[in-house]
C-alpha atoms as a PDB file:
ATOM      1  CA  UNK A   1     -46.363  46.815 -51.227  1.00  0.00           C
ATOM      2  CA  UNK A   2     -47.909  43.224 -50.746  1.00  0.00           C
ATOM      3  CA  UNK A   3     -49.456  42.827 -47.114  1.00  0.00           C
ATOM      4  CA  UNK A   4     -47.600  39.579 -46.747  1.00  0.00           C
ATOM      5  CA  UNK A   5     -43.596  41.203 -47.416  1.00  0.00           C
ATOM      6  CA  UNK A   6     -42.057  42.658 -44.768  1.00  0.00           C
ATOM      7  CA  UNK A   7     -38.643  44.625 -44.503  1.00  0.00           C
ATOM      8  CA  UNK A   8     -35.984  42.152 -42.005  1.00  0.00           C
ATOM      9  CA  UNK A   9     -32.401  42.469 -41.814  1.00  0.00           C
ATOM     10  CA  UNK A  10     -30.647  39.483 -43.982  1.00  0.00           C
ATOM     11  CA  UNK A  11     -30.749  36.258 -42.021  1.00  0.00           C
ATOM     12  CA  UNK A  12     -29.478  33.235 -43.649  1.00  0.00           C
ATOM     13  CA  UNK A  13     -30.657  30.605 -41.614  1.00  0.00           C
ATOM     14  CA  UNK A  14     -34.624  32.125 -42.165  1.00  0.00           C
ATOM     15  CA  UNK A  15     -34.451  34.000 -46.109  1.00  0.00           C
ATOM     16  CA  UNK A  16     -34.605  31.319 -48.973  1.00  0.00           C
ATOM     17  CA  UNK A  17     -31.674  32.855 -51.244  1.00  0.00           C
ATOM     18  CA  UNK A  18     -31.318  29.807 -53.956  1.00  0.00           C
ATOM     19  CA  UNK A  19     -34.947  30.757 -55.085  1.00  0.00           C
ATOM     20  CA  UNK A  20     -33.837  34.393 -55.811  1.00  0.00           C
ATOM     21  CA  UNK A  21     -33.888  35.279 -59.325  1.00  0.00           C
ATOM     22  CA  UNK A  22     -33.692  39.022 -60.525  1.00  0.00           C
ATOM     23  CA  UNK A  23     -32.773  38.564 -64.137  1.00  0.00           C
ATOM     24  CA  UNK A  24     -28.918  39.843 -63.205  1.00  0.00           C
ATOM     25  CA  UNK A  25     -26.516  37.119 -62.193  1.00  0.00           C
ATOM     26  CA  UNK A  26     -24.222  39.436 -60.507  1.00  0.00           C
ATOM     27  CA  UNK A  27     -26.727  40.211 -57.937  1.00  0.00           C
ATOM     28  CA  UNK A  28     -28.426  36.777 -57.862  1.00  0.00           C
ATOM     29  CA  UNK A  29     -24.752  35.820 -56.994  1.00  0.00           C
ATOM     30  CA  UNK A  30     -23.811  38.259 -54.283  1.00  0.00           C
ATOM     31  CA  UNK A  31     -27.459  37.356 -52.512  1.00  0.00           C
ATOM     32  CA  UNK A  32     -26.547  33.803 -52.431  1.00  0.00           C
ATOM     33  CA  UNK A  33     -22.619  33.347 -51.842  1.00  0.00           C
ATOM     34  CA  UNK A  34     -21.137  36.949 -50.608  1.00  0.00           C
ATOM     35  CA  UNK A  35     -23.918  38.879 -48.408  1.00  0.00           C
ATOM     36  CA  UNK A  36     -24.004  36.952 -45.758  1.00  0.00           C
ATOM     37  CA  UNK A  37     -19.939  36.669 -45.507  1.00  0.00           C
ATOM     38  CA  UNK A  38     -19.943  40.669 -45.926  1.00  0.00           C
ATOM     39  CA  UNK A  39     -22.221  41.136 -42.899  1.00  0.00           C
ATOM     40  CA  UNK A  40     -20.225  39.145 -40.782  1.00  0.00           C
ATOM     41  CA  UNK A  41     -17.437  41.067 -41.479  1.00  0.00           C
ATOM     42  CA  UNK A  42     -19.122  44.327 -41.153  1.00  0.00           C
ATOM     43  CA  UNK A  43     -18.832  45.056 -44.642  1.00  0.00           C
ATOM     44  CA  UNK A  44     -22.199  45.751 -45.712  1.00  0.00           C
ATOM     45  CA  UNK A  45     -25.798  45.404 -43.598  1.00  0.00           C
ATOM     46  CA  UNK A  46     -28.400  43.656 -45.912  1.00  0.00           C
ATOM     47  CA  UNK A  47     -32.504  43.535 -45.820  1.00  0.00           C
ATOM     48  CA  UNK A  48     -34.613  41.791 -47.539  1.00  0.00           C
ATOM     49  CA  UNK A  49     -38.218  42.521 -48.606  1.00  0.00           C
ATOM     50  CA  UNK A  50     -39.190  38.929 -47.722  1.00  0.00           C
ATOM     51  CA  UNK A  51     -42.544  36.747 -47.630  1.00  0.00           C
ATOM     52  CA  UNK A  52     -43.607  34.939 -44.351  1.00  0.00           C
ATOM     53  CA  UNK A  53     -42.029  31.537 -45.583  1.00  0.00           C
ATOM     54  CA  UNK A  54     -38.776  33.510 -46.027  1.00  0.00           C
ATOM     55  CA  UNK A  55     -38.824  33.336 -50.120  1.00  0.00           C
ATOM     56  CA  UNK A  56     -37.070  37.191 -50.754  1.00  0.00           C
ATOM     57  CA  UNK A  57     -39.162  39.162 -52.953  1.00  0.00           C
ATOM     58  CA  UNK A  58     -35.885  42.350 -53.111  1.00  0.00           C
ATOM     59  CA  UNK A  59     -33.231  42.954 -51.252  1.00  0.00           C
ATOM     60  CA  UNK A  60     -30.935  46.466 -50.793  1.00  0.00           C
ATOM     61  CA  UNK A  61     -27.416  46.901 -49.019  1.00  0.00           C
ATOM     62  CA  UNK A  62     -26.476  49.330 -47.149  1.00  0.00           C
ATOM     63  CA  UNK A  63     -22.863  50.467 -46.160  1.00  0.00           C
ATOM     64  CA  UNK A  64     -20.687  53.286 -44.866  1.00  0.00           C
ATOM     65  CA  UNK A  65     -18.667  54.946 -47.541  1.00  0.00           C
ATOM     66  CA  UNK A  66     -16.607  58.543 -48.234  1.00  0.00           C
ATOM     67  CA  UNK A  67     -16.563  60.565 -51.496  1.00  0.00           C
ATOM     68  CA  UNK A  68     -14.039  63.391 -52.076  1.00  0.00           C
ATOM     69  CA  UNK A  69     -15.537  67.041 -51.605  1.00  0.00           C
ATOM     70  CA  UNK A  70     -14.328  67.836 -54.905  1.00  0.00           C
ATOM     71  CA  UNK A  71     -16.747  65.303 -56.688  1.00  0.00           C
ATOM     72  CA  UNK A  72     -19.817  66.883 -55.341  1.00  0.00           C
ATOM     73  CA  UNK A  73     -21.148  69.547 -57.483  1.00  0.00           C
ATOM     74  CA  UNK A  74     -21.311  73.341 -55.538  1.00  0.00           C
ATOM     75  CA  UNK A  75     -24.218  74.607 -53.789  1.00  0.00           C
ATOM     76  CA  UNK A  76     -24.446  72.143 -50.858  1.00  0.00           C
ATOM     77  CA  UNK A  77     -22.373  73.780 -48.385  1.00  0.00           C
ATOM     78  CA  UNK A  78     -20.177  71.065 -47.803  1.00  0.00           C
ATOM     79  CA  UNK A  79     -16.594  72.024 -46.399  1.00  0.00           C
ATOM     80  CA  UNK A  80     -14.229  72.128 -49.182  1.00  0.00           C
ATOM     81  CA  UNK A  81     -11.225  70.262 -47.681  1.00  0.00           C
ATOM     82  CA  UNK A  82     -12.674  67.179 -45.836  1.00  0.00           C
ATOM     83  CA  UNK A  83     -13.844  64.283 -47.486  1.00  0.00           C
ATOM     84  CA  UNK A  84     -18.010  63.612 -46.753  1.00  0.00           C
ATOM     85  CA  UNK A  85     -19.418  60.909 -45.124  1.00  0.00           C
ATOM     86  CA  UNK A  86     -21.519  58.871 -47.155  1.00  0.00           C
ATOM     87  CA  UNK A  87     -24.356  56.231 -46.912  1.00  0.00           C
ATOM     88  CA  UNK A  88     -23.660  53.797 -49.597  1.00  0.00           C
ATOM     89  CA  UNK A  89     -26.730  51.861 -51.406  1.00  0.00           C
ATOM     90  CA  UNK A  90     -24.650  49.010 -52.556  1.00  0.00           C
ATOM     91  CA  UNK A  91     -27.042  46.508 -54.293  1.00  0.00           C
ATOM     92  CA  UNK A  92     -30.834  46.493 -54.568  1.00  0.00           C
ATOM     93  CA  UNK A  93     -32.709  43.799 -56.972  1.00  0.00           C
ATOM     94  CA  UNK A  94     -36.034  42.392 -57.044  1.00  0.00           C
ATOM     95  CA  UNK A  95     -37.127  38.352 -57.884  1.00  0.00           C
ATOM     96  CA  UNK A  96     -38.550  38.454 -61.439  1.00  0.00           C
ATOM     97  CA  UNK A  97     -41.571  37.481 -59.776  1.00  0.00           C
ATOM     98  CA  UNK A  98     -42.005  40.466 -58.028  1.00  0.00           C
ATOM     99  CA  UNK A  99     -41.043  42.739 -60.735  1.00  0.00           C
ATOM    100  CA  UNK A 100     -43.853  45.496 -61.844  1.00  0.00           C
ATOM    101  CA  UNK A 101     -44.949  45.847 -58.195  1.00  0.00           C
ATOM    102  CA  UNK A 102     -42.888  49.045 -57.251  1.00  0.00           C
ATOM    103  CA  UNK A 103     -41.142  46.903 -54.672  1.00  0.00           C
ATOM    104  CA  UNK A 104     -37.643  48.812 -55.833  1.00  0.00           C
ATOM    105  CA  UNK A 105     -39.062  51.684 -55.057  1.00  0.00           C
ATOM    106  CA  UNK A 106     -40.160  50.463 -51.686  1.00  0.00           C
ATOM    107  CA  UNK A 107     -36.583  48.783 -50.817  1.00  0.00           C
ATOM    108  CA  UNK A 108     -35.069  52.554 -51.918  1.00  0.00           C
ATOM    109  CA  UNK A 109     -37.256  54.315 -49.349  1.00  0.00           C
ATOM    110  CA  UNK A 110     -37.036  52.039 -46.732  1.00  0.00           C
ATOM    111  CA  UNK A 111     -32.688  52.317 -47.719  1.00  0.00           C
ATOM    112  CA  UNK A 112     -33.016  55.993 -47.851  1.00  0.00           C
ATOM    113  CA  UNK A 113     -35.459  56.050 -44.535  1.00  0.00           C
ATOM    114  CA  UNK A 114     -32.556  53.979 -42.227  1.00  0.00           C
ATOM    115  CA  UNK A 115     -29.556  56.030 -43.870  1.00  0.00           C
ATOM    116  CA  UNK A 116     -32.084  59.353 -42.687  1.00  0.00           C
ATOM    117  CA  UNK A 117     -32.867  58.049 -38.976  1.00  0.00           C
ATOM    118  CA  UNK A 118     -28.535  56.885 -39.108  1.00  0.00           C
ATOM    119  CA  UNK A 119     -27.375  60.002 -40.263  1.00  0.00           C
ATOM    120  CA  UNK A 120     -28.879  61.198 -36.849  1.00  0.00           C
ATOM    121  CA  UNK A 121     -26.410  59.021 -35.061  1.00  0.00           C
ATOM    122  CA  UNK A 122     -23.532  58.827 -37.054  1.00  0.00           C
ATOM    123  CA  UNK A 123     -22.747  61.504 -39.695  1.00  0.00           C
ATOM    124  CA  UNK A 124     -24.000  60.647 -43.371  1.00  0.00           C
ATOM    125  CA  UNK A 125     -23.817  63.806 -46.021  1.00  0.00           C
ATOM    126  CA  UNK A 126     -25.371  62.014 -48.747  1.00  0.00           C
ATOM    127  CA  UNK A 127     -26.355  58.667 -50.266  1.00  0.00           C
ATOM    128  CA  UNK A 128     -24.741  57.464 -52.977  1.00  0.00           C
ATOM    129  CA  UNK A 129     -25.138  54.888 -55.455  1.00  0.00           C
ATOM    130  CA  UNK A 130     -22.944  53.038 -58.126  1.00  0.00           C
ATOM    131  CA  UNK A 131     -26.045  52.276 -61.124  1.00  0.00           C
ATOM    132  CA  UNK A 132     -25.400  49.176 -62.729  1.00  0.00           C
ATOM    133  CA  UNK A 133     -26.661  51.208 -66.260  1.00  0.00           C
ATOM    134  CA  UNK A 134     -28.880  53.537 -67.287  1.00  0.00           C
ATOM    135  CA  UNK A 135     -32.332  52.021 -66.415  1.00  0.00           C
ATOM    136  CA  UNK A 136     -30.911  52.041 -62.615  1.00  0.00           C
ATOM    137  CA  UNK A 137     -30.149  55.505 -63.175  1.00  0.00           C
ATOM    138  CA  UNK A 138     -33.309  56.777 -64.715  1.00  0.00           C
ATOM    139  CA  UNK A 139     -34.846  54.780 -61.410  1.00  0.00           C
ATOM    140  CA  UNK A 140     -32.852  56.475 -58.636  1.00  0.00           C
ATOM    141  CA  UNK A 141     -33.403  60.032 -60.714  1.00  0.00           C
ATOM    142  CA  UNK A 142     -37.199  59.783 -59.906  1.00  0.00           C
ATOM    143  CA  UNK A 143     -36.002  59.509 -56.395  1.00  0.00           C
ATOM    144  CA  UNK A 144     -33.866  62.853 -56.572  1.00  0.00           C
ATOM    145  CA  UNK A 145     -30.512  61.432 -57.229  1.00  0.00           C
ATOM    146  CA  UNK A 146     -28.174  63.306 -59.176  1.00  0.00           C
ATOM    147  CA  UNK A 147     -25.304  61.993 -61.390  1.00  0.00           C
ATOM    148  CA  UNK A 148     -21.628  62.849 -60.046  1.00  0.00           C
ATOM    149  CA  UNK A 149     -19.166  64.462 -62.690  1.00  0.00           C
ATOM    150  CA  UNK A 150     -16.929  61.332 -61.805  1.00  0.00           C
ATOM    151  CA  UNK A 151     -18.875  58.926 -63.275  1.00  0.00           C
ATOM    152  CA  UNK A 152     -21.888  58.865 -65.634  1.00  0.00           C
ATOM    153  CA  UNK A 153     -23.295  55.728 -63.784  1.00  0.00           C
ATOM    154  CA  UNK A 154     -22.176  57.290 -59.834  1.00  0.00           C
ATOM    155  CA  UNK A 155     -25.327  59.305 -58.027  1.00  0.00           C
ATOM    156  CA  UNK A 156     -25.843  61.077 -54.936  1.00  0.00           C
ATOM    157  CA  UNK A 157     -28.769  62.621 -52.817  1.00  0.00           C
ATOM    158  CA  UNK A 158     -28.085  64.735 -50.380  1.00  0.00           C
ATOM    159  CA  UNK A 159     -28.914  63.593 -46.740  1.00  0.00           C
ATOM    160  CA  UNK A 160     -31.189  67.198 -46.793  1.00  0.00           C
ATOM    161  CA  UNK A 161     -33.087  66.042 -50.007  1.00  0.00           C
ATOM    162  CA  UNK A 162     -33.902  62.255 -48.251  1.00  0.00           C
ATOM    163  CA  UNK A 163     -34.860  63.777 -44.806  1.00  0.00           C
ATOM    164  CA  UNK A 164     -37.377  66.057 -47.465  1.00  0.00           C
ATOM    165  CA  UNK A 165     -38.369  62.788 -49.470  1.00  0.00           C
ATOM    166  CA  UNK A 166     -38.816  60.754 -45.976  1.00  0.00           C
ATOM    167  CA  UNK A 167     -41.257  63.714 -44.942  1.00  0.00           C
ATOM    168  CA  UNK A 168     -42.751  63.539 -47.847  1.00  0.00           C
ATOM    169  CA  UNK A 169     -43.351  59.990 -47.944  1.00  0.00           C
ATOM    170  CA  UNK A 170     -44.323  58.850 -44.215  1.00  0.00           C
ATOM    171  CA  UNK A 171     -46.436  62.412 -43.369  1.00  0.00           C
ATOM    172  CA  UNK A 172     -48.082  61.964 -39.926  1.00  0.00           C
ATOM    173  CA  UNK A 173     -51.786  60.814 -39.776  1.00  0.00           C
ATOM    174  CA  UNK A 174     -53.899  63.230 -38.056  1.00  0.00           C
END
């Protein structure tokens, strides 16, 4: 990641959203006229991987969600009647500009890293995601999500598998 970007919760008085530009209007569009109305009502939590002048290299949202039992495949040991408690990536782009870097990568981990250390507080099974197509899924695949049997394009990783990934990823220095 570039020394001068920083992970900070969505502020829209500081982060420059009209220069975002990710190559998807959809998400150019949520960044500029719905996240900030969506955090105030508690909708979604957003952070930005932003520069010191507040231009937004990525951004990722992050919200509480439920999936049915039934839609996760066996072998997790989820109870079979209750529906699980979810951690829902909801968006995650990066500026053109940035593109190439890895910074999607490092707005999933640092996603995945604050749905592990929540899941401590408040019960998460597993992350999901909604792709946007099949580039977004081969993406979140190298991160150890799995495709539901409800929809080619909806993933999961177990909270298990991300608190393995997190270890993985920040191992203590010795």
């Amino acid at each position: 990641m570039a020394d001068e970007l920083r992970f900070e919760r969505f502020d829209k008085t500081r982060h420059q959203r009209d220069l975002f530009d990710c190559g998807i209007a959809a998400l150019n569009d949520y960044l500029k006229t719905k996240l900030n109305q969506q955090m105030k009502r508690g909708v979604t939590v957003g952070y930005v991987l932003a520069a010191p002048d507040g231009r937004i290299a990525g951004y990722v949202t992050l919200s509480a969600g439920e999936l049915a039992v039934g839609i996760i495949p066996d072998g997790h040991g989820f109870p079979v009647k209750l529906p699980l408690p979810t951690t829902l990536v909801g968006r995650l782009a990066v500026d053109k500009q940035y593109q190439g870097r890895g910074l999607g990568g490092d707005l999933l981990i640092h996603a995945i890293r604050i749905a592990v250390e929540t899941a401590e507080q408040v019960a998460s099974a597993v992350i999901e995601v909604d792709v946007i197509n099949e580039r977004a899924q081969a993406f979140y695949a190298h991160y150890g999500f799995a495709r539901l049997p409800d929809d080619a394009l909806h993933m999961y990783l177990p909270m298990a598998d991300a608190k393995t990934l997190m270890a993985k990823v920040f191992v203590p220095k010795k």
